[in-house]
N, C-alpha and C. Protein backbone atom coordinates (compact mmCIF):
# COMPACT_ATOMS: atom_id res chain seq x y z
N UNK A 1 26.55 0.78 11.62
CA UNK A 1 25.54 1.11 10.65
C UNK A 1 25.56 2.60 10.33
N UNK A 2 25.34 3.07 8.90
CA UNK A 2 25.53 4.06 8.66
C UNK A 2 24.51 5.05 9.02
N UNK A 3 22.91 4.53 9.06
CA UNK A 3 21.97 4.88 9.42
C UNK A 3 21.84 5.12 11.10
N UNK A 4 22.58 4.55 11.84
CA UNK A 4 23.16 4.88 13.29
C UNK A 4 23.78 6.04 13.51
N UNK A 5 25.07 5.58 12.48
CA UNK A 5 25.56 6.81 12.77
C UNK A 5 24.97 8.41 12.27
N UNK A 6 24.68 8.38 11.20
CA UNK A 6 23.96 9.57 11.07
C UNK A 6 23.09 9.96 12.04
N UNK A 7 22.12 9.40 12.99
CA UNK A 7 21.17 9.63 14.32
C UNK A 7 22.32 10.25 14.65
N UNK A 8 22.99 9.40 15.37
CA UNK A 8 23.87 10.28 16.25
C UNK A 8 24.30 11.47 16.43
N UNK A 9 24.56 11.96 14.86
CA UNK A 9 25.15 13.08 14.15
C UNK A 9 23.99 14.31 14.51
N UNK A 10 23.05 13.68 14.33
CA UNK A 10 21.33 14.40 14.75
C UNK A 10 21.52 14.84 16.07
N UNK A 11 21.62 14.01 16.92
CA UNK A 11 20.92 13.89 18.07
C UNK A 11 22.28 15.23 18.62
N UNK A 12 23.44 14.81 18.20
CA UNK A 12 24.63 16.34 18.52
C UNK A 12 24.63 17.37 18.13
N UNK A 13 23.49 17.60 16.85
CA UNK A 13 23.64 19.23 16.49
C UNK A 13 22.49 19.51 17.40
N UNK A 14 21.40 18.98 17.64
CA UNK A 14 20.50 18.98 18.28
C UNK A 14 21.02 19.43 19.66
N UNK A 15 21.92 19.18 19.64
CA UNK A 15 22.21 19.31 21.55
C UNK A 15 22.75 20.40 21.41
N UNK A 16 23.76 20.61 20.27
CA UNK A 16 24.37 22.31 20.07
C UNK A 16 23.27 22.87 20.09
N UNK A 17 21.97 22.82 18.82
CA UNK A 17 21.09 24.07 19.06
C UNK A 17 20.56 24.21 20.17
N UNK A 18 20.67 23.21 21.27
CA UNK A 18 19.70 23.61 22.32
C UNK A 18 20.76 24.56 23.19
N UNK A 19 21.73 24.00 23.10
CA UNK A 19 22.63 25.02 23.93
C UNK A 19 23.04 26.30 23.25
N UNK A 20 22.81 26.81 21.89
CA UNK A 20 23.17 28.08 21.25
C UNK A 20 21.59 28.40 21.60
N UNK A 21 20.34 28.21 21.48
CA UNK A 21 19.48 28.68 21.89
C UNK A 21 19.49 29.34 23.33
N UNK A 22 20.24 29.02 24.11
CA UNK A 22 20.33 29.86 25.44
C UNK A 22 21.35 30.91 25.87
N UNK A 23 22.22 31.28 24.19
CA UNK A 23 22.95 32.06 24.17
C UNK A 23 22.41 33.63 23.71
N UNK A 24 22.31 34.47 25.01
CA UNK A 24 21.74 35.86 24.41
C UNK A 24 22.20 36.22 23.15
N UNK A 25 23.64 36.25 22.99
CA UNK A 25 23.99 36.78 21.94
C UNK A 25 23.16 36.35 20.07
N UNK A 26 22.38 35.30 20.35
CA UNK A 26 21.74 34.23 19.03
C UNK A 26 20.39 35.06 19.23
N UNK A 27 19.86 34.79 21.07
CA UNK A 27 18.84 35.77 20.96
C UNK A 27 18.32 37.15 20.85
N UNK A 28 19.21 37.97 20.92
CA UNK A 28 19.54 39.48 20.32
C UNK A 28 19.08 39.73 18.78
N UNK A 29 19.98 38.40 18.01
CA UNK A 29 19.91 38.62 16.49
C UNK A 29 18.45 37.43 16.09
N UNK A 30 17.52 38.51 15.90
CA UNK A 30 16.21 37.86 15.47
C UNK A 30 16.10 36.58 14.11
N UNK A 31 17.05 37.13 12.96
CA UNK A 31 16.99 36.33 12.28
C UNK A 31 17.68 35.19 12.12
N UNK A 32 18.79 35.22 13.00
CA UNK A 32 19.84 33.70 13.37
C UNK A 32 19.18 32.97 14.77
N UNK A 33 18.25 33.96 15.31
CA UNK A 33 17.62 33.29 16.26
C UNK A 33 15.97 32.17 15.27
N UNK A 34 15.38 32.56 14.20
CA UNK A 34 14.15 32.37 14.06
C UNK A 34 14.76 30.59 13.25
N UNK A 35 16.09 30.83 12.72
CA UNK A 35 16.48 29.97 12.19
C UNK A 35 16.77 28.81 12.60
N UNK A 36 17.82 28.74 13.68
CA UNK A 36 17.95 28.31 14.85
C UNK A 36 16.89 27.29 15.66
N UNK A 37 15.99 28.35 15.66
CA UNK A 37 14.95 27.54 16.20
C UNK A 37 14.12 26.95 15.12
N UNK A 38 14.07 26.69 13.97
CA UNK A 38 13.21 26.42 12.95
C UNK A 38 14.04 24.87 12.69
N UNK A 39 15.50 24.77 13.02
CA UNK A 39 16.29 23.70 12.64
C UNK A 39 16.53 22.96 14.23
N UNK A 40 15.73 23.63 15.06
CA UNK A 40 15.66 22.84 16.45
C UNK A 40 14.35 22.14 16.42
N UNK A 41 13.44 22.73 16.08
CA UNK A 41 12.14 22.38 15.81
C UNK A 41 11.95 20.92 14.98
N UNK A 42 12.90 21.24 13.47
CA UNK A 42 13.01 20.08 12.56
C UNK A 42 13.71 18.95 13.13
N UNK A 43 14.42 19.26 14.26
CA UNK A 43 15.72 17.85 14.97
C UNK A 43 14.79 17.10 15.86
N UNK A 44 13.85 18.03 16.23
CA UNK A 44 13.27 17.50 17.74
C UNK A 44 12.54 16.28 17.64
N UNK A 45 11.89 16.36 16.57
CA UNK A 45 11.14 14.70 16.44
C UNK A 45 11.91 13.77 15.58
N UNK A 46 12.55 14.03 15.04
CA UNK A 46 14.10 13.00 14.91
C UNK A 46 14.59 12.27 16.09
N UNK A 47 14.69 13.24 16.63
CA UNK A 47 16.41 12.73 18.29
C UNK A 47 15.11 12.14 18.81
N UNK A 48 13.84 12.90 19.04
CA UNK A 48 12.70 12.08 20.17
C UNK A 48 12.44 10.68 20.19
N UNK A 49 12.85 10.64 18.71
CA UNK A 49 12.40 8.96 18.17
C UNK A 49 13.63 8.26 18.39
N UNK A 50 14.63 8.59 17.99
CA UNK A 50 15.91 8.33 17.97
C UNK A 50 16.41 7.69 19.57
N UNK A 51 16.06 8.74 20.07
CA UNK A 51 16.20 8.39 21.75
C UNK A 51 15.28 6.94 22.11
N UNK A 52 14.02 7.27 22.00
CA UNK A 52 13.23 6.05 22.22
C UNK A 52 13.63 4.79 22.13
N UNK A 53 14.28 4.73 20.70
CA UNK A 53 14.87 3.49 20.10
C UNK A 53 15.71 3.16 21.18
N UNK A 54 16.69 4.11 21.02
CA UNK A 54 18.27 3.50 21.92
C UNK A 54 17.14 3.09 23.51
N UNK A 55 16.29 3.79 23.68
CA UNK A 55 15.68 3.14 25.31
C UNK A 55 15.47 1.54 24.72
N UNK A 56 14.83 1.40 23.95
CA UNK A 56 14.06 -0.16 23.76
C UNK A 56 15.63 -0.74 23.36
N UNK A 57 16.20 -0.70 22.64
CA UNK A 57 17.86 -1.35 22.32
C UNK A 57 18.38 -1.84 23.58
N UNK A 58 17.81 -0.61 24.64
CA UNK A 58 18.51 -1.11 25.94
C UNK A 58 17.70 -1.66 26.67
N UNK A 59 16.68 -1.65 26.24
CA UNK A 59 15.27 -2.74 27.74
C UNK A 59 15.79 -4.10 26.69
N UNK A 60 15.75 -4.33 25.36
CA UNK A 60 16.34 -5.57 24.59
C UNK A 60 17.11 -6.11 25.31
N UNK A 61 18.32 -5.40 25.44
CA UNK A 61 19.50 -6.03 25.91
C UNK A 61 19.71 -6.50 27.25
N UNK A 62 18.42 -6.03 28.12
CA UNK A 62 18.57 -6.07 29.95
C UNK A 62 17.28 -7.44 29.66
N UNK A 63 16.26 -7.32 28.45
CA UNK A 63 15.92 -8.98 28.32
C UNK A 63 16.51 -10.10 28.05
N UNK A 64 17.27 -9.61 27.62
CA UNK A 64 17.96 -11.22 27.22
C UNK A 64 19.36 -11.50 28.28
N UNK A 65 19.07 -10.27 28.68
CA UNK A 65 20.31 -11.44 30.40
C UNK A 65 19.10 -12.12 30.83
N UNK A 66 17.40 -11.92 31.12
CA UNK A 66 17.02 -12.64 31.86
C UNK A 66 16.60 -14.22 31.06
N UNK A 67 16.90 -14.14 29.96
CA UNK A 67 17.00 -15.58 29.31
C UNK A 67 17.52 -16.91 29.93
N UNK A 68 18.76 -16.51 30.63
CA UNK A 68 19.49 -17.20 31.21
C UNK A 68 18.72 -17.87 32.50
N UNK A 69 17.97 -16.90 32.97
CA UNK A 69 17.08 -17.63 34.42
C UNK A 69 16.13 -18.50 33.99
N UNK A 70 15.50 -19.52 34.09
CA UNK A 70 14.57 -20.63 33.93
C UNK A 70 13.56 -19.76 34.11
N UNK A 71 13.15 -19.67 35.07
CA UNK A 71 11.83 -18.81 35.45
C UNK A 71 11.82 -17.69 35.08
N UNK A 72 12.66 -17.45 34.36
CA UNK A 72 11.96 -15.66 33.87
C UNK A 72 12.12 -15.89 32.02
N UNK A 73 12.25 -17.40 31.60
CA UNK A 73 12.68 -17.51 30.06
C UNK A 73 11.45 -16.80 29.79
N UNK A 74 10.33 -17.57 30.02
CA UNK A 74 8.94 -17.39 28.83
C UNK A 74 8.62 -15.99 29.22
N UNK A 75 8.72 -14.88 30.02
CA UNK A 75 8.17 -13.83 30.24
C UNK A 75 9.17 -12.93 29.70
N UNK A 76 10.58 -13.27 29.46
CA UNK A 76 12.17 -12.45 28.67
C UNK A 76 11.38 -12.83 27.27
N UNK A 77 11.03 -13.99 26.69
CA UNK A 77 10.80 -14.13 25.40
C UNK A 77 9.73 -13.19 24.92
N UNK A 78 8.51 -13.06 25.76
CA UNK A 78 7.73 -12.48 24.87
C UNK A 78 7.69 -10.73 25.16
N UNK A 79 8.54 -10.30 26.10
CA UNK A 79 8.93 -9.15 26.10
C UNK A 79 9.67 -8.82 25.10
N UNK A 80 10.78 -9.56 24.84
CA UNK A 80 11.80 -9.59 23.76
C UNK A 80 10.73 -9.21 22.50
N UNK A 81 9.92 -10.21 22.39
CA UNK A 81 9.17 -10.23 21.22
C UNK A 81 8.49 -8.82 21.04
N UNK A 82 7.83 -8.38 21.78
CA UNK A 82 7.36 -7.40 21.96
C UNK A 82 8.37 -5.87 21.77
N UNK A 83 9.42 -6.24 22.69
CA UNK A 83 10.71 -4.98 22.38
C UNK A 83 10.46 -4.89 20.76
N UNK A 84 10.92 -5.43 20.54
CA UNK A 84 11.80 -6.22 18.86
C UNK A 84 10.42 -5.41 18.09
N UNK A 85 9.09 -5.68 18.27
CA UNK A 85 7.92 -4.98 17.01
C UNK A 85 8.18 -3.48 17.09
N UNK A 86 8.20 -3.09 18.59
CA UNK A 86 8.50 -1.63 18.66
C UNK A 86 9.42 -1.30 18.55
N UNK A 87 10.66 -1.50 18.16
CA UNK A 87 11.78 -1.45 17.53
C UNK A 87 12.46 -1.10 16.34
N UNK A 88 11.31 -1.87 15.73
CA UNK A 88 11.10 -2.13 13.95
C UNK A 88 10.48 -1.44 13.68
N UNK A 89 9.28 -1.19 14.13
CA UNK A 89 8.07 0.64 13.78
C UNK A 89 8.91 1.97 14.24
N UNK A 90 9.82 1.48 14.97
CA UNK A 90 11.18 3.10 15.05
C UNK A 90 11.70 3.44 14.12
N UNK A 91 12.45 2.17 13.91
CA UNK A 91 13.50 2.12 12.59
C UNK A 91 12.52 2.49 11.52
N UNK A 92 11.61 1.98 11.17
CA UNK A 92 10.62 2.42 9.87
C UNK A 92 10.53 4.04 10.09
N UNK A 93 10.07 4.46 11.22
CA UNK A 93 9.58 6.05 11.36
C UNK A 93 10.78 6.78 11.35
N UNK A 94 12.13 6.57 11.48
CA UNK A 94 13.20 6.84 11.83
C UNK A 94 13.87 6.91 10.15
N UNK A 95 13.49 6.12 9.50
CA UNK A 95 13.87 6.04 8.25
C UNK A 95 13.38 6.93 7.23
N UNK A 96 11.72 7.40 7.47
CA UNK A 96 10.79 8.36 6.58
C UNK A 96 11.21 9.46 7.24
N UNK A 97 12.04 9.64 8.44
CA UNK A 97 11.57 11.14 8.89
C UNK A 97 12.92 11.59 8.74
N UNK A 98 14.14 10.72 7.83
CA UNK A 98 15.46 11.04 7.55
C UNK A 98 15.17 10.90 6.24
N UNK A 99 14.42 10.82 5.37
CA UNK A 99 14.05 11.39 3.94
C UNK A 99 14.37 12.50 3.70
N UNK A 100 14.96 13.01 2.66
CA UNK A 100 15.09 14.58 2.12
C UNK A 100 13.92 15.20 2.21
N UNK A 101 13.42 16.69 2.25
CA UNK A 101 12.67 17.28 2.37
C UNK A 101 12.60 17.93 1.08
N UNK A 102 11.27 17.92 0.73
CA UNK A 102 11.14 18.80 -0.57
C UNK A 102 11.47 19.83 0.07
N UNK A 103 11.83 21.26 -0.94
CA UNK A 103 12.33 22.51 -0.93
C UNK A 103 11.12 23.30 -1.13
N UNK A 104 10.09 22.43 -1.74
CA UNK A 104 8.52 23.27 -1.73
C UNK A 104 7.48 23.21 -0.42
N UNK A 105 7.99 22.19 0.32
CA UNK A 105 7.15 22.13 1.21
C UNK A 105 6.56 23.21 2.58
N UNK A 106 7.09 24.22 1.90
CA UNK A 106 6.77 25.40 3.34
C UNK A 106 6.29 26.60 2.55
N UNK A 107 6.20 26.21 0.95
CA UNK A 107 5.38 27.20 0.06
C UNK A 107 4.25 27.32 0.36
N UNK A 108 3.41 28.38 0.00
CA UNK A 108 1.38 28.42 0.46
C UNK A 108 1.41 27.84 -0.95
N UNK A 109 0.06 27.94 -0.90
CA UNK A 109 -0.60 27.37 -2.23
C UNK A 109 -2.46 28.17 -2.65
N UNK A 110 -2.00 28.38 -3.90
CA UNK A 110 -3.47 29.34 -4.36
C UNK A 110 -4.26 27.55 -4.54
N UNK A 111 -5.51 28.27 -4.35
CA UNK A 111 -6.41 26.82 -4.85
C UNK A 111 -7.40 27.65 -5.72
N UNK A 112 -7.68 26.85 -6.87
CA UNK A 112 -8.16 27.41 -7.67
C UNK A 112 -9.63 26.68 -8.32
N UNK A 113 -10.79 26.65 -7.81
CA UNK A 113 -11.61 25.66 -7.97
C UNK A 113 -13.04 26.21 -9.58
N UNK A 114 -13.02 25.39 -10.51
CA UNK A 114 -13.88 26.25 -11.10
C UNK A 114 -15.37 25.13 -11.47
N UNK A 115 -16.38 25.79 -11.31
CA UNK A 115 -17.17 24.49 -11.93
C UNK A 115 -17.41 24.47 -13.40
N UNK A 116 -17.72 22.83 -13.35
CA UNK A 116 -17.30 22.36 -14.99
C UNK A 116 -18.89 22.24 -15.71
N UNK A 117 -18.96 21.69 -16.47
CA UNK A 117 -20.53 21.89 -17.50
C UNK A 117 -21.26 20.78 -16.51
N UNK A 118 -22.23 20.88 -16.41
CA UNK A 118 -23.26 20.33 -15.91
C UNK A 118 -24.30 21.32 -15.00
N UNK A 119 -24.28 23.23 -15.10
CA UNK A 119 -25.18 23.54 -14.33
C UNK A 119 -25.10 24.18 -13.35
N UNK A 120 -26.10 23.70 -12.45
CA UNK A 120 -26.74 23.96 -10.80
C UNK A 120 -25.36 23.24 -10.16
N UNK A 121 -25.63 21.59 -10.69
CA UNK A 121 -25.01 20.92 -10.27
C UNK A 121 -23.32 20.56 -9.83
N UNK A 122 -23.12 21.40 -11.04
CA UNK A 122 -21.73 21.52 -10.90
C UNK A 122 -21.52 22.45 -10.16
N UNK A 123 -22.00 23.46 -10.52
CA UNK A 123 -21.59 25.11 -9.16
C UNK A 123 -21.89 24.55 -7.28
N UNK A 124 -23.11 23.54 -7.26
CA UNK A 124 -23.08 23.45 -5.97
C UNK A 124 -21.99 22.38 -6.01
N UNK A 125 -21.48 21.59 -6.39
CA UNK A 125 -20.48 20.57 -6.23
C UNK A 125 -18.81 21.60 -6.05
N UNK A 126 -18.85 22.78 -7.16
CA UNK A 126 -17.95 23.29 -6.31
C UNK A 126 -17.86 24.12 -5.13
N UNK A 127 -19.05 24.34 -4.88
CA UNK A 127 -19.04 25.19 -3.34
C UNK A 127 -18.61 24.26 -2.51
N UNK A 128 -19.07 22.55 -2.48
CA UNK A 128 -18.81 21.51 -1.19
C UNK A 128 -17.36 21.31 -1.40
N UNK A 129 -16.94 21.33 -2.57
CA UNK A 129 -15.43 21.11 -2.26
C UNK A 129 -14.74 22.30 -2.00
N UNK A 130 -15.00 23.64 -2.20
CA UNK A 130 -14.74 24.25 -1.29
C UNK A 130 -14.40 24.68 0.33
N UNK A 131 -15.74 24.05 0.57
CA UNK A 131 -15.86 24.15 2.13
C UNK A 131 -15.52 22.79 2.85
N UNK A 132 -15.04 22.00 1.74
CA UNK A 132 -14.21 20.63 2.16
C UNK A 132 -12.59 21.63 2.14
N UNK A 133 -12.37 21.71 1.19
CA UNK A 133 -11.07 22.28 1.78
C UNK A 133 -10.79 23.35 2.65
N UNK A 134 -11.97 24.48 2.80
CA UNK A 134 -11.66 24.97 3.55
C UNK A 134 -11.66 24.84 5.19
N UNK A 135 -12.27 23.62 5.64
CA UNK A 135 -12.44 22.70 6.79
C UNK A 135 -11.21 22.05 6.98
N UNK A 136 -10.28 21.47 5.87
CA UNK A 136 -9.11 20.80 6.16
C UNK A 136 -8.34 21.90 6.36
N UNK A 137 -8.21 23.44 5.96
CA UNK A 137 -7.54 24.31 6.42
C UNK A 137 -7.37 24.68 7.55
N UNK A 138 -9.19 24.30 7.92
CA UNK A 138 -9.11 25.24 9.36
C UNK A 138 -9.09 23.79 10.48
N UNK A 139 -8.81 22.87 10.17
CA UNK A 139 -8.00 21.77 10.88
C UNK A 139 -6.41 21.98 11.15
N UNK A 140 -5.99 22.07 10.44
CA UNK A 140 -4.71 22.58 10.35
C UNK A 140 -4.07 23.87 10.85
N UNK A 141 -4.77 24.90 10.94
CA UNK A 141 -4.84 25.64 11.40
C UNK A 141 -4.01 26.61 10.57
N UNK A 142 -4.53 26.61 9.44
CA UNK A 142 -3.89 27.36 8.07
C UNK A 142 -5.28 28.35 8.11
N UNK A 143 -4.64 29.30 6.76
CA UNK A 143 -5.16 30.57 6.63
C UNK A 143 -5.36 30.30 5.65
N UNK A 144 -6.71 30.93 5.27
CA UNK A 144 -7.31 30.84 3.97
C UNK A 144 -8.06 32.21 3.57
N UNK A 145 -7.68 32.80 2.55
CA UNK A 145 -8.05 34.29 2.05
C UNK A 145 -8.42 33.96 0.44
N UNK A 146 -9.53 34.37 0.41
CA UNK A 146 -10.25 34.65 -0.60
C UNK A 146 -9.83 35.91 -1.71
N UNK A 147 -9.32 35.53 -2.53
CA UNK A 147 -8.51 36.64 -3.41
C UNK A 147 -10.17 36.69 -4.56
N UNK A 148 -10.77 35.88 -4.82
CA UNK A 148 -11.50 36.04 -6.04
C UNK A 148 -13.01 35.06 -5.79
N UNK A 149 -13.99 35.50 -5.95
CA UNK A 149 -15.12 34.56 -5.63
C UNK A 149 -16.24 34.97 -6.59
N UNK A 150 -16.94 34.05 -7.38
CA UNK A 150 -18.10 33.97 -8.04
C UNK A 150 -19.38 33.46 -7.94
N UNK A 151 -20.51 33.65 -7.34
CA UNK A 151 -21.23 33.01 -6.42
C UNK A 151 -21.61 32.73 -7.79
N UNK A 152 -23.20 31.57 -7.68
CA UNK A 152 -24.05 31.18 -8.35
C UNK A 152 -24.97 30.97 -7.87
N UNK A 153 -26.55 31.05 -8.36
CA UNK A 153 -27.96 30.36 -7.96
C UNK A 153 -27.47 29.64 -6.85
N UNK A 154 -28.99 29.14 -5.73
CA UNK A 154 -28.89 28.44 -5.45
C UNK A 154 -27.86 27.80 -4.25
N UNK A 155 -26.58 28.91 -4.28
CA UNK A 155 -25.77 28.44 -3.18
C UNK A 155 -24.52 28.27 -3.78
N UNK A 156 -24.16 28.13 -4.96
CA UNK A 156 -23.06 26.92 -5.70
C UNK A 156 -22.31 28.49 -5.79
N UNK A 157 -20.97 28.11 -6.52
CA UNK A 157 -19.79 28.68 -6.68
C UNK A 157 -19.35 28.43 -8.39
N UNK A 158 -19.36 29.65 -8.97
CA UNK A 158 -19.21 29.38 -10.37
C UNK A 158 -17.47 29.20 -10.50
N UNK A 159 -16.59 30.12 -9.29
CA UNK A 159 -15.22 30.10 -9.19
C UNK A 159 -14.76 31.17 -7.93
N UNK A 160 -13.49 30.27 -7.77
CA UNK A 160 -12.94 30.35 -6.12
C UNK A 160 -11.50 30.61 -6.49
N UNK A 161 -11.01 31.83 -6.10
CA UNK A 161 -9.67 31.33 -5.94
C UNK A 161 -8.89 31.61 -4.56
N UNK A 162 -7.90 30.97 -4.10
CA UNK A 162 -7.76 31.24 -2.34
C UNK A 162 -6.60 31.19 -2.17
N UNK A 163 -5.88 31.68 -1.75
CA UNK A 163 -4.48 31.49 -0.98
C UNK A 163 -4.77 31.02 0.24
N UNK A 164 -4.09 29.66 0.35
CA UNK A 164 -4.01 29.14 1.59
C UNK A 164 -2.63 28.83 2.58
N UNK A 165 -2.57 29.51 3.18
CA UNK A 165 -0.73 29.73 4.16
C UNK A 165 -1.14 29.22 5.31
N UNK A 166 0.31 28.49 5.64
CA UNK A 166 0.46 27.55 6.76
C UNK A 166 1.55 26.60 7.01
N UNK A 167 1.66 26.06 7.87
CA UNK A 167 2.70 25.27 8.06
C UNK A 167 2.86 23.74 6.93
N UNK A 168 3.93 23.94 5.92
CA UNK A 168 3.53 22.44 5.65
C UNK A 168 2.60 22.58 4.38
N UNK A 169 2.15 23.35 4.02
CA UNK A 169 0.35 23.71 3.45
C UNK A 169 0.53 22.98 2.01
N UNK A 170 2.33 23.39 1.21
CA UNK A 170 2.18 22.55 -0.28
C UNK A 170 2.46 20.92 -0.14
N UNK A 171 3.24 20.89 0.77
CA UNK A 171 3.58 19.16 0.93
C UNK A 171 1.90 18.69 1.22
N UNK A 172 1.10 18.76 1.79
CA UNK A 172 -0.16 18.31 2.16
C UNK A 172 -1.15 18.67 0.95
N UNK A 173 -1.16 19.35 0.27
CA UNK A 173 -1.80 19.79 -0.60
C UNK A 173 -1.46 19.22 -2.40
């Protein structure tokens, strides 16, 4: 399978970066080092999953020798059964997390919130979505800086604008 083999292909550069990561000479040079580790970082929950699989491929395969014993059929079957679901939720996660990567996804992102005609109402409606996003920021553990702010009556926000930086911050956004 072609989708095999490519893991594989993973799981070996993966093993190079771990072993060029322990080479002073990579760690001397800051910026072949930050890289390095940024494309060890991206392998690691690939191969983690990757690995898992090949474990269950192989508890699969040590179930179905016990098929053969009478007394261990019905307890091989529904292990089997069981291998086999967690198997299939690998291959699925194994499949999204070998998707191309957008090229935007490690951009920040300005958010730009303004309220629309209706008032009180609208200015306090944009302050809550404000502090809705700025709660999912500080979940994430992103940065959020206030470049521009317009208060209004009452509490509300006539306009917001924010740079928000972080890991990930435009793909989620």
């Amino acid at each position: 399978m072609e989708f095999l083999s490519r893991l594989e292909s993973i799981e070996e550069k993966y093993e190079e970066l771990s072993r060029q990561m322990g080479d002073p000479a990579l760690v001397g040079d800051p910026d072949r080092y930050r890289h390095a580790a940024k494309c060890f970082a991206e392998l690691e929950k690939i191969v983690l999953k990757y690995r898992e699989y090949v474990s269950i491929r192989s508890q699969i395969q040590d179930a179905e020798v016990l098929l053969k014993d009478e007394e261990m059929r019905t307890v091989a079957r529904e292990e089997i059964e069981s291998l086999q679901a967690r198997r299939d939720k690998l291959i699925a996660d194994l499949r999204f997390l070998l998707l191309p990567k957008d090229p935007n996804d490690e951009k920040n992102v300005i958010l730009e919130i303004r309220a629309g005609a209706g008032g009180e109402e609208a200015s306090l409606f944009a302050a809550e979505l404000f502090r809705m996003y700025n709660r999912y920021a500080e979940g994430r553990n992103w940065q959020v800086e206030v470049l521009s702010m317009s208060n209004a009556t009452l509490g509300g926000i006539k306009e917001v604008i924010a740079l928000i930086n972080g890991a990930r911050v435009y793909s989620r956004l």
